[in-house]
Protein backbone atom coordinates (compact mmCIF):
# COMPACT_ATOMS: atom_id res chain seq x y z
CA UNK A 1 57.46 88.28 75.41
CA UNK A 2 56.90 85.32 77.12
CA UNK A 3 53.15 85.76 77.88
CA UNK A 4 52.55 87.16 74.48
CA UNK A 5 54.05 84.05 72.64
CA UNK A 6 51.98 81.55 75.58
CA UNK A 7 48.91 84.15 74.42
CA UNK A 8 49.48 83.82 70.92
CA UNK A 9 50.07 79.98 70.92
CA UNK A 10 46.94 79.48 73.57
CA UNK A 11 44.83 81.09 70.68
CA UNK A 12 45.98 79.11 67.90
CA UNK A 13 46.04 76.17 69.65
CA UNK A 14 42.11 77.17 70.73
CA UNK A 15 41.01 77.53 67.52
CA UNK A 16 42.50 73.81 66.43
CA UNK A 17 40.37 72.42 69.55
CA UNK A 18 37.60 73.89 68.47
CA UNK A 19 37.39 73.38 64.89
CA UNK A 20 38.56 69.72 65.70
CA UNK A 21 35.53 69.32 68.85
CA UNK A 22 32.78 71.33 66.85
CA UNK A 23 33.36 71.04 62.80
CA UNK A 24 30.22 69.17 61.83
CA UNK A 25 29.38 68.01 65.26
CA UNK A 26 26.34 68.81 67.91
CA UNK A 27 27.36 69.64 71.47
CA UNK A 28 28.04 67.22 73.84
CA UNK A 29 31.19 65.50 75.62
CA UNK A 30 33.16 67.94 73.40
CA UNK A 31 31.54 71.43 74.92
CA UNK A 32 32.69 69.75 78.19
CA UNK A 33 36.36 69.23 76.93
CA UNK A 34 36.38 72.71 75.51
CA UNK A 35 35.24 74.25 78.55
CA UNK A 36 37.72 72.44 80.89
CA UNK A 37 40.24 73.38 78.25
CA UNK A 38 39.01 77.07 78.27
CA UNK A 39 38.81 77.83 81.89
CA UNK A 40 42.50 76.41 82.12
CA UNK A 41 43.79 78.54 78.91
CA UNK A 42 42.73 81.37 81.13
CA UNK A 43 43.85 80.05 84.77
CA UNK A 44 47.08 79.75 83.23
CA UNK A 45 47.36 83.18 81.40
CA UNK A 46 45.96 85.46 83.96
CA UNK A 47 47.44 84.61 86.95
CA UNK A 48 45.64 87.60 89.39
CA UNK A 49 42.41 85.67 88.72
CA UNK A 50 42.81 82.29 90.96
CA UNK A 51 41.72 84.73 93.67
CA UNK A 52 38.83 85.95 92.62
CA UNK A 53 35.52 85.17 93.65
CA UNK A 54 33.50 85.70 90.35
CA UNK A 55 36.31 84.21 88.29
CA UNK A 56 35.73 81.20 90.27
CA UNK A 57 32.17 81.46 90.62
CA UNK A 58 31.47 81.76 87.07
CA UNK A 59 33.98 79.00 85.90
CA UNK A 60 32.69 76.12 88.41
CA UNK A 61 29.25 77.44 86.62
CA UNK A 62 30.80 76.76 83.09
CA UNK A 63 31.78 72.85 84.09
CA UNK A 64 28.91 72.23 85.86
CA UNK A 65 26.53 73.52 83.15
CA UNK A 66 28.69 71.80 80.34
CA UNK A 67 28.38 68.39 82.92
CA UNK A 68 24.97 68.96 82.48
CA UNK A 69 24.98 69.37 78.51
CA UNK A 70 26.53 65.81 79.04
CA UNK A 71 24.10 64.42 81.05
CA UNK A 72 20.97 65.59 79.41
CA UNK A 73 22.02 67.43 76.08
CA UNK A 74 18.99 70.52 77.29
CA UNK A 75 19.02 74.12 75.39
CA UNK A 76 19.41 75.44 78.76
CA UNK A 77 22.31 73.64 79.76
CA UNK A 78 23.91 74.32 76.46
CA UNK A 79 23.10 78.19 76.93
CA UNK A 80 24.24 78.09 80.29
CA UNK A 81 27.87 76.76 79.45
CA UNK A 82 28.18 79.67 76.72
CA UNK A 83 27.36 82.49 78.80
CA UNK A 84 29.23 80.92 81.78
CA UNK A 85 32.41 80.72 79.64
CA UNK A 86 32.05 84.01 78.27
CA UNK A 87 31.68 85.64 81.56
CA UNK A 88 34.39 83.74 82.98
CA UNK A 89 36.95 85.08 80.66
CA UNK A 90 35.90 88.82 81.91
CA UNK A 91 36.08 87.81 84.99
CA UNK A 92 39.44 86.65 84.42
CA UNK A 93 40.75 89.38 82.34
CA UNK A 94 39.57 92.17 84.59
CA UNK A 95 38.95 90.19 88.16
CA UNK A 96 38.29 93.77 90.15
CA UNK A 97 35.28 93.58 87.66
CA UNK A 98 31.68 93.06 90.02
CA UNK A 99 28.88 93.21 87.57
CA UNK A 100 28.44 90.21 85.83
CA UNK A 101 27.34 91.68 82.44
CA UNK A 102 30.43 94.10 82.40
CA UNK A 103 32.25 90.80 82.49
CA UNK A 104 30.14 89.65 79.67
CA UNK A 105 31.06 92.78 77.84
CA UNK A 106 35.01 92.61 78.64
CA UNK A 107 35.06 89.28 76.42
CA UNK A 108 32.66 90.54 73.80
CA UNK A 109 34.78 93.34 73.01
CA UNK A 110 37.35 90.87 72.26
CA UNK A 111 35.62 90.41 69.11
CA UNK A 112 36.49 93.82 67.49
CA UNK A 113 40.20 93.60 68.96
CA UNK A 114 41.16 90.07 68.31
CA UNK A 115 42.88 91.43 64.54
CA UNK A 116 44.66 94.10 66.46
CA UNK A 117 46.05 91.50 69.04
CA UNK A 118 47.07 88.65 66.68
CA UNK A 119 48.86 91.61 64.47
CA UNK A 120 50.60 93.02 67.52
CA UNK A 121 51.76 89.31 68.62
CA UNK A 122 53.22 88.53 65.37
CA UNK A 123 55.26 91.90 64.98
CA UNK A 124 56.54 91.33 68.61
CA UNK A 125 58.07 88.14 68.67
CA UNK A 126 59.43 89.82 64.99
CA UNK A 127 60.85 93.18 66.88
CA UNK A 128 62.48 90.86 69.79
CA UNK A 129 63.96 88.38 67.65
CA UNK A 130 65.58 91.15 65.47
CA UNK A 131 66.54 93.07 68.55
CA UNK A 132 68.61 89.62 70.07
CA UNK A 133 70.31 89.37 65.96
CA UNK A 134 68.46 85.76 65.94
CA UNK A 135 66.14 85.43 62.97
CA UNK A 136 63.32 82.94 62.23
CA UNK A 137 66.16 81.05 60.07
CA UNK A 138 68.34 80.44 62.32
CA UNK A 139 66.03 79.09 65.21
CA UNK A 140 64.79 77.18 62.57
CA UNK A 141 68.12 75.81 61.45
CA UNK A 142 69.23 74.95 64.98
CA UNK A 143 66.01 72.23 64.87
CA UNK A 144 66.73 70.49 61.12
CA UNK A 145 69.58 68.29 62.40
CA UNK A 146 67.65 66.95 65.64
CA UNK A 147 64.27 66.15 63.63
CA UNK A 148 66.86 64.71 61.25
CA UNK A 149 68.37 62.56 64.00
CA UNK A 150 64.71 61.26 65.24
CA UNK A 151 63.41 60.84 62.05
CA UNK A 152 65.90 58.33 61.16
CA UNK A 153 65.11 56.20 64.34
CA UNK A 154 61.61 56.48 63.56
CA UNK A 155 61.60 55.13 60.53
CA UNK A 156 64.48 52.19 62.04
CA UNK A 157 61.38 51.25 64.73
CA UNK A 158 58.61 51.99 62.76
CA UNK A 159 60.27 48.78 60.35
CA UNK A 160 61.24 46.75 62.90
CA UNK A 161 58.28 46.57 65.68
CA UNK A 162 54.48 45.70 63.84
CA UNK A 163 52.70 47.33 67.25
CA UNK A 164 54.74 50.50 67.15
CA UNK A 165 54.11 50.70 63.33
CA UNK A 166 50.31 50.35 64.09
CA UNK A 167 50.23 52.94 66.50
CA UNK A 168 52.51 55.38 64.65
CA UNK A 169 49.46 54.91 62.02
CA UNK A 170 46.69 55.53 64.24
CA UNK A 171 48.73 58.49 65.87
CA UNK A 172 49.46 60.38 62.38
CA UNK A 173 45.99 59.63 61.20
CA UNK A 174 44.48 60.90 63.86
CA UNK A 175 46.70 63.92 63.90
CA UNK A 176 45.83 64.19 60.20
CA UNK A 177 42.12 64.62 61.06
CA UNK A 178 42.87 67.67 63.14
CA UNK A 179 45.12 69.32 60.77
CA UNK A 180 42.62 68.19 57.62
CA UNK A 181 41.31 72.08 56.18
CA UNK A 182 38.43 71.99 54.39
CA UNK A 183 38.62 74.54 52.23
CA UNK A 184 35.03 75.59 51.79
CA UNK A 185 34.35 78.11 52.34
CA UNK A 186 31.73 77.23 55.72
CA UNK A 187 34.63 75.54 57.13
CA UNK A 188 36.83 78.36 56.74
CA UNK A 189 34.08 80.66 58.23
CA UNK A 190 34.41 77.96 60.68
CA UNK A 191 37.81 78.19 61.55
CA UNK A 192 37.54 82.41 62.06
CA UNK A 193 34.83 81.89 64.12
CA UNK A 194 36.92 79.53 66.62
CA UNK A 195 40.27 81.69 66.30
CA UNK A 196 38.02 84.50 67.74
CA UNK A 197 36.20 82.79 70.19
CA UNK A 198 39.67 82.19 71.73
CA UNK A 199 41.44 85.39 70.74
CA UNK A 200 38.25 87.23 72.60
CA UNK A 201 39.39 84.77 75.80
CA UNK A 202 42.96 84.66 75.60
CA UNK A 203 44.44 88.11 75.03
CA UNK A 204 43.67 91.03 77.47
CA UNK A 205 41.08 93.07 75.87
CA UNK A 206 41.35 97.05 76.76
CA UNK A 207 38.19 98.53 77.51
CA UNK A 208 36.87 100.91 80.12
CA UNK A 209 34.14 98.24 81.56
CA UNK A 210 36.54 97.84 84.86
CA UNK A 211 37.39 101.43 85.59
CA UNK A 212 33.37 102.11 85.00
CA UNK A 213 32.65 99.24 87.52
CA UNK A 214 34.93 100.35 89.94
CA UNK A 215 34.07 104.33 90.42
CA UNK A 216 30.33 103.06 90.39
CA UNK A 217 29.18 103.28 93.96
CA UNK A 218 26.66 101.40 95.55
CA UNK A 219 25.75 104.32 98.01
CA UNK A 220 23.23 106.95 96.68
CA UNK A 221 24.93 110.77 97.45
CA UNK A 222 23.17 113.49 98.14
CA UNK A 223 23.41 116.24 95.00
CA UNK A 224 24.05 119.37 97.17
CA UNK A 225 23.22 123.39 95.16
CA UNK A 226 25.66 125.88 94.98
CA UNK A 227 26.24 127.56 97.93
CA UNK A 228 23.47 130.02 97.64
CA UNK A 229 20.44 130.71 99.58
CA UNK A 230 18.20 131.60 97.15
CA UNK A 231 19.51 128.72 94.82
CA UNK A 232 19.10 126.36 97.74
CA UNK A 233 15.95 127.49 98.62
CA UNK A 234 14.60 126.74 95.10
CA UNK A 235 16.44 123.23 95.30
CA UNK A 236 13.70 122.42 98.46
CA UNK A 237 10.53 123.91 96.95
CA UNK A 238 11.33 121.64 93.88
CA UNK A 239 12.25 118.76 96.05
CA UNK A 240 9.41 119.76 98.00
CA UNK A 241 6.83 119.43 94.80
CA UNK A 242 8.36 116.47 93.88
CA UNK A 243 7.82 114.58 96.53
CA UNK A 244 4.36 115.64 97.24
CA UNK A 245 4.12 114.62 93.29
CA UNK A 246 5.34 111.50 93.96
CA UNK A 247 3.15 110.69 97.12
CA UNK A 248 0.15 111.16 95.05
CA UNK A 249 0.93 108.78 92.52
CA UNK A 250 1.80 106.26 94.93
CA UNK A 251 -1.11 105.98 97.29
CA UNK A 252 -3.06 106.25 93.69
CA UNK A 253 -1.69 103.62 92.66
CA UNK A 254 -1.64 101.38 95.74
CA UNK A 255 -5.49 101.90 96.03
CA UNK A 256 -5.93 101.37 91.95
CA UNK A 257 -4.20 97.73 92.60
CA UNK A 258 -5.98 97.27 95.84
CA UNK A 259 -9.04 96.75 93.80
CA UNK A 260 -7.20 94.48 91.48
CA UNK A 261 -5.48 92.53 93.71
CA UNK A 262 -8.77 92.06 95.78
CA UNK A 263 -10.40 91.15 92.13
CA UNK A 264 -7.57 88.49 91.80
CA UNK A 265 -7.96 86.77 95.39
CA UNK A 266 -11.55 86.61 95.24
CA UNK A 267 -12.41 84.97 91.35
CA UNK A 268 -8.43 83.55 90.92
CA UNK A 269 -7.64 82.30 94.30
CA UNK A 270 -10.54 81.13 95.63
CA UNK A 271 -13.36 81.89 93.17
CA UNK A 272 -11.64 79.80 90.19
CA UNK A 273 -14.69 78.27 88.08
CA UNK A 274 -13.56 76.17 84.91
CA UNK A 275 -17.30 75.96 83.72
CA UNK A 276 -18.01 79.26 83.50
CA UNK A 277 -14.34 79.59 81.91
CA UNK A 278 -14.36 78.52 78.22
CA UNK A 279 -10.80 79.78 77.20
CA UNK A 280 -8.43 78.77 80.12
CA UNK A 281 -5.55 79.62 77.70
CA UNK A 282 -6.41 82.90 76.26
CA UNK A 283 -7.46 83.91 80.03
CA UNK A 284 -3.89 82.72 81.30
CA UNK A 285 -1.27 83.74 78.55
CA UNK A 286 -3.22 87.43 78.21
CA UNK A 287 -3.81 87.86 81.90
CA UNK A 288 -0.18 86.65 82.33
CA UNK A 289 1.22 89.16 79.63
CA UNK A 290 -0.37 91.81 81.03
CA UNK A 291 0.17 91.13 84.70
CA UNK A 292 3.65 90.49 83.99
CA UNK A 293 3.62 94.34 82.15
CA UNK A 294 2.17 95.85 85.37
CA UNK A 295 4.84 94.41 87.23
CA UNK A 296 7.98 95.65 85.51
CA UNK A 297 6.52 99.36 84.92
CA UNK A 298 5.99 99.08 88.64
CA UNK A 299 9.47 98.32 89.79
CA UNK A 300 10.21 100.90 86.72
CA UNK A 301 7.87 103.66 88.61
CA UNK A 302 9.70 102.88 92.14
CA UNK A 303 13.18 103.02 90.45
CA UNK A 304 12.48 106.63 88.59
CA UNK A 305 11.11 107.91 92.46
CA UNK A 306 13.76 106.91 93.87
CA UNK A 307 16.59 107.85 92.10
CA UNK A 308 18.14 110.54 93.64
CA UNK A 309 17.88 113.72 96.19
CA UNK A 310 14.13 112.18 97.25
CA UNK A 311 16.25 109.38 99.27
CA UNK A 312 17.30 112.50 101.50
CA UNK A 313 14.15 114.88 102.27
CA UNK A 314 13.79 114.71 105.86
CA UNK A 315 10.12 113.75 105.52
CA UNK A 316 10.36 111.10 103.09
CA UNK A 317 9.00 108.20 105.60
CA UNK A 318 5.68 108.78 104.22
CA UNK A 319 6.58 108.11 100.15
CA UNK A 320 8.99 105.05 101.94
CA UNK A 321 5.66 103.38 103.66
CA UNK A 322 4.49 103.96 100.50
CA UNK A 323 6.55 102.67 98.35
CA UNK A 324 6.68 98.92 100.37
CA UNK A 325 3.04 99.17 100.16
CA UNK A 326 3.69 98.99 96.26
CA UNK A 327 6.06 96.40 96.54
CA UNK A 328 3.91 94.31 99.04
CA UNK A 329 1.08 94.58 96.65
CA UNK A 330 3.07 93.68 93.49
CA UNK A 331 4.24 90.76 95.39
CA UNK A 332 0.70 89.60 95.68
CA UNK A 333 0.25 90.55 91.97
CA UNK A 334 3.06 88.19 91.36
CA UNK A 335 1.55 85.80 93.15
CA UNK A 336 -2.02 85.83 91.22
CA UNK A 337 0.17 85.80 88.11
CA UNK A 338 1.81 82.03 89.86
CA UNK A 339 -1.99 81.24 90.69
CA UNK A 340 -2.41 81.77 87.00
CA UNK A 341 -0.09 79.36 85.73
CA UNK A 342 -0.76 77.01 88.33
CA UNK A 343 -4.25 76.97 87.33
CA UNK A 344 -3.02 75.91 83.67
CA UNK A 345 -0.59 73.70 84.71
CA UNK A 346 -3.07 71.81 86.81
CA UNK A 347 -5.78 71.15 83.97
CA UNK A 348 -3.37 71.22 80.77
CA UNK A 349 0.24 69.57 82.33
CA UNK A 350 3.41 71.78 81.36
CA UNK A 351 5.09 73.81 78.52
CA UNK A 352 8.29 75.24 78.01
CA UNK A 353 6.52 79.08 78.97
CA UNK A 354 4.92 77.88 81.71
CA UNK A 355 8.08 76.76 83.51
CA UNK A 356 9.11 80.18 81.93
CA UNK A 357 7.02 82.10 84.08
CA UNK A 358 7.98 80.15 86.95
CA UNK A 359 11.52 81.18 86.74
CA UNK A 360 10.20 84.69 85.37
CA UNK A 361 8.48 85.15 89.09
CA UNK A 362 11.52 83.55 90.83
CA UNK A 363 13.34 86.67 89.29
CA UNK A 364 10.44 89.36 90.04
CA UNK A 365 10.67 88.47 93.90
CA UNK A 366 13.83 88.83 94.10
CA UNK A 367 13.92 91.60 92.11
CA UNK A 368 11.06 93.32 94.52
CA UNK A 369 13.17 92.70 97.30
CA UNK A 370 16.47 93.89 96.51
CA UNK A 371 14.00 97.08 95.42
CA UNK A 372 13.07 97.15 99.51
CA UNK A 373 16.67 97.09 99.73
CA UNK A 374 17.25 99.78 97.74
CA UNK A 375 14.76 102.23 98.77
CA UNK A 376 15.67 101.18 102.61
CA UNK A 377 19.27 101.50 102.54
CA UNK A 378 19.51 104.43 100.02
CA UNK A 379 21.68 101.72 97.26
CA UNK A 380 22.27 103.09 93.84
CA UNK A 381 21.09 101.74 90.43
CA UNK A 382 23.84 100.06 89.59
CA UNK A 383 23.59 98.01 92.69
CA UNK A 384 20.36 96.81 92.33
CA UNK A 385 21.39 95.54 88.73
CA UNK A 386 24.33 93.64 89.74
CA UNK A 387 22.77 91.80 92.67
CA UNK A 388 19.71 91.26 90.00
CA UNK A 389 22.40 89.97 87.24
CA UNK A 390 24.04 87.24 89.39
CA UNK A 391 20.52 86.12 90.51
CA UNK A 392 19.71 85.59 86.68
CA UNK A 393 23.79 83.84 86.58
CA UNK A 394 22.32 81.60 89.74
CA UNK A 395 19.34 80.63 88.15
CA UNK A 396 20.51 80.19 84.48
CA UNK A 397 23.33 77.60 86.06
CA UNK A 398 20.74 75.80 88.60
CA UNK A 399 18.02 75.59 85.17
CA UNK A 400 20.67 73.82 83.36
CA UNK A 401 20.28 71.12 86.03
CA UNK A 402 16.90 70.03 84.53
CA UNK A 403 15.76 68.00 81.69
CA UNK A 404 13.23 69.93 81.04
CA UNK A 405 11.44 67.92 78.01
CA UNK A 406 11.91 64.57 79.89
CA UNK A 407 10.62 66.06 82.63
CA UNK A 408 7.60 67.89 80.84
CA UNK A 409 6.87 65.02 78.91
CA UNK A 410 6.94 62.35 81.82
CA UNK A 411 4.35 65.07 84.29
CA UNK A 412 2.01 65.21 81.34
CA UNK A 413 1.59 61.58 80.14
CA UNK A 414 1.54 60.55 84.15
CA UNK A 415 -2.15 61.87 84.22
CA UNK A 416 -1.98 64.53 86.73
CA UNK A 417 -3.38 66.78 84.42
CA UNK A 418 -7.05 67.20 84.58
CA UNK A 419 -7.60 68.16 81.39
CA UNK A 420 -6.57 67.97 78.13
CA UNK A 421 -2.97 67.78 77.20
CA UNK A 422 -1.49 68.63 73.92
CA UNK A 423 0.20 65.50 72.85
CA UNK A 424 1.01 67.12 68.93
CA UNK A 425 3.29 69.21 70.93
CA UNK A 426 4.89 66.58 72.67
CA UNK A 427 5.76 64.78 69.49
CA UNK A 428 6.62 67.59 66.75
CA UNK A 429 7.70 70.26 69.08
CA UNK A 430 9.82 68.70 72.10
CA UNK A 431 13.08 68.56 71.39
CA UNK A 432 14.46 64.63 70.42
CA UNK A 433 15.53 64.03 74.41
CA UNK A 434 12.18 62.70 75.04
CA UNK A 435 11.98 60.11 72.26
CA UNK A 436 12.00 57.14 74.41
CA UNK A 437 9.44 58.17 76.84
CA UNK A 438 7.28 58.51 73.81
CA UNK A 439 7.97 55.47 72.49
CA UNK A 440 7.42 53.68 76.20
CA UNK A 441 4.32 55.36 76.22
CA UNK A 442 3.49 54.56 72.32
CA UNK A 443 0.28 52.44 73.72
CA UNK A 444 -1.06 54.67 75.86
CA UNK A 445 -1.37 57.93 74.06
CA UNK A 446 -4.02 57.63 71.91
CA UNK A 447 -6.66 57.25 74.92
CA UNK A 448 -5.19 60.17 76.67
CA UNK A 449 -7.49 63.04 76.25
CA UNK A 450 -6.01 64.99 73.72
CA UNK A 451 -6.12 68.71 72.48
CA UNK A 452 -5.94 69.04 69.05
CA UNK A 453 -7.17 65.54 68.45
CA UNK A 454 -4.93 63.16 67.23
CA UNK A 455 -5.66 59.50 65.69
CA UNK A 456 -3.79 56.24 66.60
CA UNK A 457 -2.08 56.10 62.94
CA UNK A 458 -1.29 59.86 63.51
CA UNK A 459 0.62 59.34 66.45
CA UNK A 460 2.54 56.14 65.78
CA UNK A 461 3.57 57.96 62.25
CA UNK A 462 4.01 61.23 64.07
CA UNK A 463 6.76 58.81 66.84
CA UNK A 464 8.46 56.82 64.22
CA UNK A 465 9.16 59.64 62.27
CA UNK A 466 10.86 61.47 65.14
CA UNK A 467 12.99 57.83 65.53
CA UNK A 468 13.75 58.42 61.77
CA UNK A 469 14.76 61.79 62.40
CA UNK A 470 16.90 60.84 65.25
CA UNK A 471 19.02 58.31 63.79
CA UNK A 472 19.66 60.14 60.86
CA UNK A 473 21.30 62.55 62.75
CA UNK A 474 23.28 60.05 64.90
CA UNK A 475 25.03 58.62 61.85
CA UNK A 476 26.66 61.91 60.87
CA UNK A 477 28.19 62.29 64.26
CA UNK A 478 31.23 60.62 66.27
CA UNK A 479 31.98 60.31 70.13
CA UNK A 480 32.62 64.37 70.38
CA UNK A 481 28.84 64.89 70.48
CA UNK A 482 28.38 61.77 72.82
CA UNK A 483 25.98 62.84 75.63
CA UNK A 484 23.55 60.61 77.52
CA UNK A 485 20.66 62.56 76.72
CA UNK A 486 20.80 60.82 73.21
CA UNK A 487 22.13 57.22 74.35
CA UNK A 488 18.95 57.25 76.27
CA UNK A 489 17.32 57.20 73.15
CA UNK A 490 19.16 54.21 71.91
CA UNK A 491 17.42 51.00 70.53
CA UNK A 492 16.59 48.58 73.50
């Protein structure tokens, strides 16, 4: 009863934080008190947690992203905290749980049982009062005489000392705002919305996800035939066909991206010529896309090859040597794909998808290695997608770390691009964060060579109205959304 009622009251009390921290507000400095406040909630609820490693893990990555929301208010940061928090919460009601995105899906299912749970906590603390012959009345009668008691003295000090009567005021009024119920009906959308953001957190959801992730294995098993010759013997002629099958598509393939691969080194690498090259964008983004295509379906191929019984013929070393000479090659794929972006980087600065393919190949060779590992030491799918899913965790927390349109807009109006940079995109499309490097800069831009061409009046109009923009939202908000991504922006 106990951990019900501390359950029950953690929820309510969570969705008072957050419709206090969030009603009308942007993230900032409040994210970060709602996380600290969240990963405590469930510290304190499910003890068998402390211990474990991912609980941990994914909790320090919830602060530390929501530190970073503080620091530089970026999307990713922002993103980061969300999915940190929500992980951390499966991780805390399961903690035998090892796949990150099973814990993801322990606090989503929250969602659908969050009415069940707050119905079941109500009609328990009913059935165990009834049970003890101590109704709601009486507890409540037992408090009227004390409140009485203090009541009385408040309102003796509250006449008698000016100071205490000033801070009684600020206390109640303050108290006032976070009881205050709007009752539109947004607001009381609102207020659902936070009750099952906690109730998802707070009570134990029941779900299979654990037991799943548990009987998983990460060994591949051989799937032995019925004990019968003639059944066994048609198990090996099929495995037999199959990996002859499969040993012909392989070295196809390998000598099919040979040629492209050898294409890529030669005119990419080495043989890159930007007069001859009218389109540098539609040659990166498309060759990009379609690189980037090749690549999954590849690691998609080596997966389906690999996926069972073929692990075991006892003259598989050929489709193995095989099979790394795929990887190797995609990894050099990869690379031309990096060589790519570089290339665009170099003569047009940066954009929010080129750093996106830069943490797109991070993933990929990764990815292609913990493929190696797979096909080397016989490890099952569901390995190969958890070690995969905490790299993504790793490198979602570590992104957060970077303010990305600070950064993009400082590298591109520092001149090491060698073309032209897109300065419209700069001003229209970067998010507010990198106001005041415009505005540092607002002398400068118009003889930076440009794509789409821009005038002086253009860009001047194009920066105030982004300062317009930003301090009309400022004067809607209060020290919740206080970050120092925005107080960077303040008037000098």
């Amino acid at each position: 009863m106990k951990n019900t009622s501390l359950s029950l009251l953690s929820v309510i009390g969570g969705a008072i934080i957050f419709n206090f921290l969030f009603w009308e507000e942007k993230l900032g400095l409040n994210l970060l008190l709602y996380a600290v406040f969240f990963v405590a909630i469930l510290w304190l609820l499910f003890p068998q947690s402390r211990l474990s490693r991912s609980f941990i893990v994914t909790a320090f990555g919830a602060i530390f992203s929501a530190l970073m929301v503080l620091w530089h208010n970026s999307a990713a940061a922002k993103l980061s905290t969300l999915v940190a928090l929500m992980c951390s919460a499966g991780f805390a009601q399961e903690p035998q749980i090892r796949f990150v995105l099973n814990a993801l899906g322990q606090y989503l299912t929250g969602w659908l049982q969050t009415p069940r749970h707050f119905y079941e906590a109500l009609n328990t603390n009913d059935q165990k009062s009834n049970a003890k012959g101590i109704s709601w009345s009486k507890k409540m009668g037992l408090t009227v005489v004390p409140f009485m008691v203090v009541a009385v003295f408040y309102l003796l000090y509250y006449a008698a000392n000016e100071k205490f009567a000033l801070w009684a005021d600020r206390f109640w009024a303050q108290v006032g705002r976070i009881f205050t119920f709007d009752i539109s009906w947004p607001h009381l959308v609102f207020w659902i919305f936070g009750f099952f953001v906690a109730g998802a957190a707070f009570w134990k959801n029941q779900s299979g996800i654990a037991k799943d992730d548990l009987t998983s294995s990460d060994e591949l098993h051989r799937i032995r035939p019925p004990k019968n010759r003639y059944i066994e013997s048609r198990f090996m002629m099929g495995l037999k066909r199959e990996f002859q099958q499969d040993l012909i598509l392989l070295w196809m393939l390998n000598g099919l991206l040979l040629l492209v691969n050898l294409t890529d080194i030669t005119y990419v690498w080495f043989g890159f010529d930007t007069e001859a090259l009218q389109d540098l964008k539609g040659y990166v983004h498309e060759g990009t896309y379609f690189l980037i295509s090749s690549i999954l379906l590849a690691m998609a191929v080596l997966f389906y090859t690999f996926r069972s019984n073929i692990n075991f013929y006892p003259a598989n070393a050929k489709l193995k040597t095989a099979a790394y000479i795929w990887l190797a090659q995609n990894a050099i794929l990869a690379l031309s794909v990096g060589v790519r972006n570089a290339r665009y980087i170099e003569y047009h600065g940066l954009a929010y998808k080129r750093i996106g393919v830069v943490l797109f190949l991070i993933l990929v060779f990764y990815g292609l290695v913990t493929l190696y590992q797979k096909i080397k030491f016989t490890k099952t799918a569901m390995w190969i997608w958890r070690k995969n899913a905490w790299a993504l965790f790793a490198l979602m927390v570590i992104n957060s770390s970077i303010a990305w349109d600070v950064f993009i807009t400082r590298y591109n109006l520092s001149g090491a691009a060698k073309g032209a940079i897109d300065v419209q995109f700069m001003i229209f499309e970067v998010s507010m964060k990198n106001l005041h490097v415009l505005e540092s800069q607002i002398d400068a831009l118009p003889g930076l060579n440009m794509y789409p061409q821009m005038t002086e009046s253009e860009i001047r109009d194009g920066v105030q109205k982004k300062r317009l923009i930003f301090e009309r939202h400022m004067q809607v908000l209060t020290w919740k959304s206080l970050n120092f991504g925005d107080l960077a922006n303040a008037p000098k």
